[in-house]
N, C-alpha and C. Protein backbone atom coordinates (compact mmCIF):
# COMPACT_ATOMS: atom_id res chain seq x y z
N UNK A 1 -1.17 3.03 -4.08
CA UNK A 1 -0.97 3.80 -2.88
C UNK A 1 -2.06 4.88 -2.76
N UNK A 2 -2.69 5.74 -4.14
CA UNK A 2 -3.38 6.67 -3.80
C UNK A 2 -4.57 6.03 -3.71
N UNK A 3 -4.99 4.59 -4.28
CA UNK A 3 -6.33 4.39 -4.31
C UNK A 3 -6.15 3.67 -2.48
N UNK A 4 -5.75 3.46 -2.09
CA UNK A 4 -5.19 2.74 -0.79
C UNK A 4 -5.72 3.68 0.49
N UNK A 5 -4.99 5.26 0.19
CA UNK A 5 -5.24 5.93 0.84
C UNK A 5 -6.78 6.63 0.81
N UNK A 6 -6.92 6.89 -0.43
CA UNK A 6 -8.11 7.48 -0.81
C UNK A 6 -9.27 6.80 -0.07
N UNK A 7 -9.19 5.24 0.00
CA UNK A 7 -10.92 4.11 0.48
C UNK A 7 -10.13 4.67 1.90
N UNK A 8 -9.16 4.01 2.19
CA UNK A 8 -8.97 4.40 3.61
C UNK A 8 -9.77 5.62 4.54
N UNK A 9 -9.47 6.78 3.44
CA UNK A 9 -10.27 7.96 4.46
C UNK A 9 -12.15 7.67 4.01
N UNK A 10 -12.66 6.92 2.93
CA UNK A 10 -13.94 6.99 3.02
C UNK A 10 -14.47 7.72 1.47
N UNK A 11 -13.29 7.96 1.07
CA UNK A 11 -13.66 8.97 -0.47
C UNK A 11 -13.49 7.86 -1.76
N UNK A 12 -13.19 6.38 -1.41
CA UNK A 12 -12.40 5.46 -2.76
C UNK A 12 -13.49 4.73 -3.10
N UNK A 13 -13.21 3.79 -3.10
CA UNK A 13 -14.47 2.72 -3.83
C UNK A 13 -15.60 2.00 -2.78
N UNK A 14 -16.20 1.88 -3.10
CA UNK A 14 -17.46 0.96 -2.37
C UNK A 14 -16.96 0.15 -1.36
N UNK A 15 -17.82 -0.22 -0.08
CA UNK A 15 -16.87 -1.05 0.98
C UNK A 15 -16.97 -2.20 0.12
N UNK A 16 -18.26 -2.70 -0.39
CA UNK A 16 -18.56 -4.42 -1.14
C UNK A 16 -17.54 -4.84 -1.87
N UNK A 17 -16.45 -3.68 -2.49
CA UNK A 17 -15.00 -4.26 -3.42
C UNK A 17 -14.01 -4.54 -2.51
N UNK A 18 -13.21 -5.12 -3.23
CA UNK A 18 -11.94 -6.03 -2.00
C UNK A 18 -11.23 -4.92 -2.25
N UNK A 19 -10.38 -3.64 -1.31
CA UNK A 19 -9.04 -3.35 -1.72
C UNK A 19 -8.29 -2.81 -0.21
N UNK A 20 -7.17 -2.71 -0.35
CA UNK A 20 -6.06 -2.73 0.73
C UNK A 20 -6.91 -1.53 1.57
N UNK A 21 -7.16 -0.40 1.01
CA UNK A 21 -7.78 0.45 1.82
C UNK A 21 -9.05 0.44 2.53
N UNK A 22 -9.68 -0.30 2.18
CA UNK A 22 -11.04 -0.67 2.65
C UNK A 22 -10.91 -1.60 3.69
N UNK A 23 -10.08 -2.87 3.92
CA UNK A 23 -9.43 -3.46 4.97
C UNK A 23 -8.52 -2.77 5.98
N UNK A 24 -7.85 -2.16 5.46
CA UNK A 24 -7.64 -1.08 6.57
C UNK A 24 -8.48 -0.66 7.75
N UNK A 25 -9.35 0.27 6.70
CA UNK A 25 -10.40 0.85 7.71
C UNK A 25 -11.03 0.04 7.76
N UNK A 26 -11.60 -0.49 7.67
CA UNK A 26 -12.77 -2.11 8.43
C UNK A 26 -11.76 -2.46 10.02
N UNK A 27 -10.39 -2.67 9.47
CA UNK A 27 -9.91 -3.32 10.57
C UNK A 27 -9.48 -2.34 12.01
N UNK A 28 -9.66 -0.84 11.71
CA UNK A 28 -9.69 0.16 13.03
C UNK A 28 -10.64 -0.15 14.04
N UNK A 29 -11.25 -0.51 13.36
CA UNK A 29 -13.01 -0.97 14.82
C UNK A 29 -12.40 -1.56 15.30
N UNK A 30 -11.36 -2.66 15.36
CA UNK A 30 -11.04 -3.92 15.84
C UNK A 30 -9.85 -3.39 16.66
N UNK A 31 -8.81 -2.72 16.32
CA UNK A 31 -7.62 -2.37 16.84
C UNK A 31 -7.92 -2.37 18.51
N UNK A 32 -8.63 -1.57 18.72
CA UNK A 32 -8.96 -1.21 20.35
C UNK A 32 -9.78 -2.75 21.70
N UNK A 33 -10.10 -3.72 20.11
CA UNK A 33 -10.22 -4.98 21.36
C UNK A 33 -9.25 -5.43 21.10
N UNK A 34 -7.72 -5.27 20.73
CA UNK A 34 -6.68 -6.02 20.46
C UNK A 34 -6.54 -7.00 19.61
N UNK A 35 -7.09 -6.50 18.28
CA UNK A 35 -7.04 -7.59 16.97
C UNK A 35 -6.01 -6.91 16.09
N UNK A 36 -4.62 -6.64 16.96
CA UNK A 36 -3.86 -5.41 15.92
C UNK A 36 -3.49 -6.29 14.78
N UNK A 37 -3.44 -7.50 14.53
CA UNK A 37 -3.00 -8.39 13.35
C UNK A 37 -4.05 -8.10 12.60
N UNK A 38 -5.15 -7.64 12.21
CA UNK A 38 -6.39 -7.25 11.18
C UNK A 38 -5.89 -5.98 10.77
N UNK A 39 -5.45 -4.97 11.32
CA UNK A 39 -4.27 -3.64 10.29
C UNK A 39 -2.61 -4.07 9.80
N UNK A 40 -2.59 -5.22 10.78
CA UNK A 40 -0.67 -5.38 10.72
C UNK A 40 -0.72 -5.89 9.18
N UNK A 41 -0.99 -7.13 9.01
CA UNK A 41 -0.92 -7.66 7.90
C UNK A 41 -1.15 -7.23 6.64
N UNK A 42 -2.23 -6.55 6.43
CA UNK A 42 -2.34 -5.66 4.91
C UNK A 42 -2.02 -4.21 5.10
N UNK A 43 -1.12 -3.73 6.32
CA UNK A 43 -0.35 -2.77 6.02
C UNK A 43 0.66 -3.19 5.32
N UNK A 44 1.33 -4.35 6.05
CA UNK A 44 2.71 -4.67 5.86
C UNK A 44 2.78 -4.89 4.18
N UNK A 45 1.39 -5.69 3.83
CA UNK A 45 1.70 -5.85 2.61
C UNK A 45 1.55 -5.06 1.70
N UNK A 46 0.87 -4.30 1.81
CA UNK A 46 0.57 -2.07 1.35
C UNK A 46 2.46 -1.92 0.97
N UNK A 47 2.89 -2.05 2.05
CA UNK A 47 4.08 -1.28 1.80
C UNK A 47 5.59 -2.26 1.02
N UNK A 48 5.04 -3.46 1.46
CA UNK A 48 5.88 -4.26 0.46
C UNK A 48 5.51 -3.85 -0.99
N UNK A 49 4.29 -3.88 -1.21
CA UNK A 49 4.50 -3.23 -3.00
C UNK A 49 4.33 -2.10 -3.09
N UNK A 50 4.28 -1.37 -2.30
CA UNK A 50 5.12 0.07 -2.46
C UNK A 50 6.66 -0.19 -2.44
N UNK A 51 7.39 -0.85 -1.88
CA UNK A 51 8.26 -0.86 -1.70
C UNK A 51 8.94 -1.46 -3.24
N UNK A 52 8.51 -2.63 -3.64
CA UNK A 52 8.73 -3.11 -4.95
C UNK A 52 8.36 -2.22 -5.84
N UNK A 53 7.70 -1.32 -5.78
CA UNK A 53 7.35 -1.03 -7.28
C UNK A 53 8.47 0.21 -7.24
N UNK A 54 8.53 0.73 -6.13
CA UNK A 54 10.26 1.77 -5.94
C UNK A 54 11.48 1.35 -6.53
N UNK A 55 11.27 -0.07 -6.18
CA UNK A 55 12.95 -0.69 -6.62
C UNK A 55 12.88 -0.75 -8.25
N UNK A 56 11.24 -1.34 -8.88
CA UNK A 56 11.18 -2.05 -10.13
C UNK A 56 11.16 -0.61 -10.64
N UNK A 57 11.14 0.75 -10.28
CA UNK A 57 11.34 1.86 -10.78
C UNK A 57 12.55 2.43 -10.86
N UNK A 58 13.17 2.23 -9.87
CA UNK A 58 14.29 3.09 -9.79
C UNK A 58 15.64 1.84 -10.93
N UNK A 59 15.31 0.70 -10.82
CA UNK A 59 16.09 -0.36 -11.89
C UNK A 59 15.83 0.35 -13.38
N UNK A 60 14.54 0.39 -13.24
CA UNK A 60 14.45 0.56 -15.00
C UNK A 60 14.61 2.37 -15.59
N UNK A 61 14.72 2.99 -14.17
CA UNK A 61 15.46 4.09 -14.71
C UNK A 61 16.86 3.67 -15.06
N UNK A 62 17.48 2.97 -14.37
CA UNK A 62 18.61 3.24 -14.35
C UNK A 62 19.36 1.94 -15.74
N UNK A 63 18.09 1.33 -16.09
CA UNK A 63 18.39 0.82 -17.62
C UNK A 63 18.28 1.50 -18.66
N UNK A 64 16.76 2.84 -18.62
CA UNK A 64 17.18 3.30 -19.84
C UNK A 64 17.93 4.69 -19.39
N UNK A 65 18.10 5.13 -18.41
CA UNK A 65 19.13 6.05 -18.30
C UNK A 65 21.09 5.49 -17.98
N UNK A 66 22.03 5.51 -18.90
CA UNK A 66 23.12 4.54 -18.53
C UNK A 66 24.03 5.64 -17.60
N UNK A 67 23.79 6.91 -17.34
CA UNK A 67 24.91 7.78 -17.24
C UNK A 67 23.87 7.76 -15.27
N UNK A 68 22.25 7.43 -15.37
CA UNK A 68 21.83 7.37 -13.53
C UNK A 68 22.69 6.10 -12.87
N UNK A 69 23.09 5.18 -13.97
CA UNK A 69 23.36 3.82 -13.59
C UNK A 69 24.94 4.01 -12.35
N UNK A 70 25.62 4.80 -12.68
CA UNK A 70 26.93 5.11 -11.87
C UNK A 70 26.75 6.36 -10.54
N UNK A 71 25.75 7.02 -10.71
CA UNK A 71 25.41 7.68 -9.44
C UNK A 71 25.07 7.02 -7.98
């Protein structure tokens, strides 16, 4: 997520490397001739593993913590 955001604004890695944030911003030029599927898609998938790695976190707290497991 932070390296995601970070290429996004222009401060992360090189455009020549593949990463979610760098497709991002590549794909803003495009938004305004109506190519919104070039941001939709590797947002959506940005936030699906954000979203997984929340769940695969908040599970394995709640394995080695047994007393978070009933809250």
């Amino acid at each position: 997520m932070h390296e995601a955001s970070v290429t996004f604004l222009g401060f992360g890695l090189s455009p020549h490397e593949p990463a979610i944030g760098i497709i991002l911003s590549e794909s803003m030029k495009y938004l305004s001739a109506g190519y919104w599927w070039l941001a939709f898609f590797p947002g959506v998938s940005l936030l699906i593993i954000v979203l997984a790695f929340d769940v695969i976190g908040e599970n394995l707290a709640k394995l080695m913590d047994p007393k978070k497991a009933h809250e």
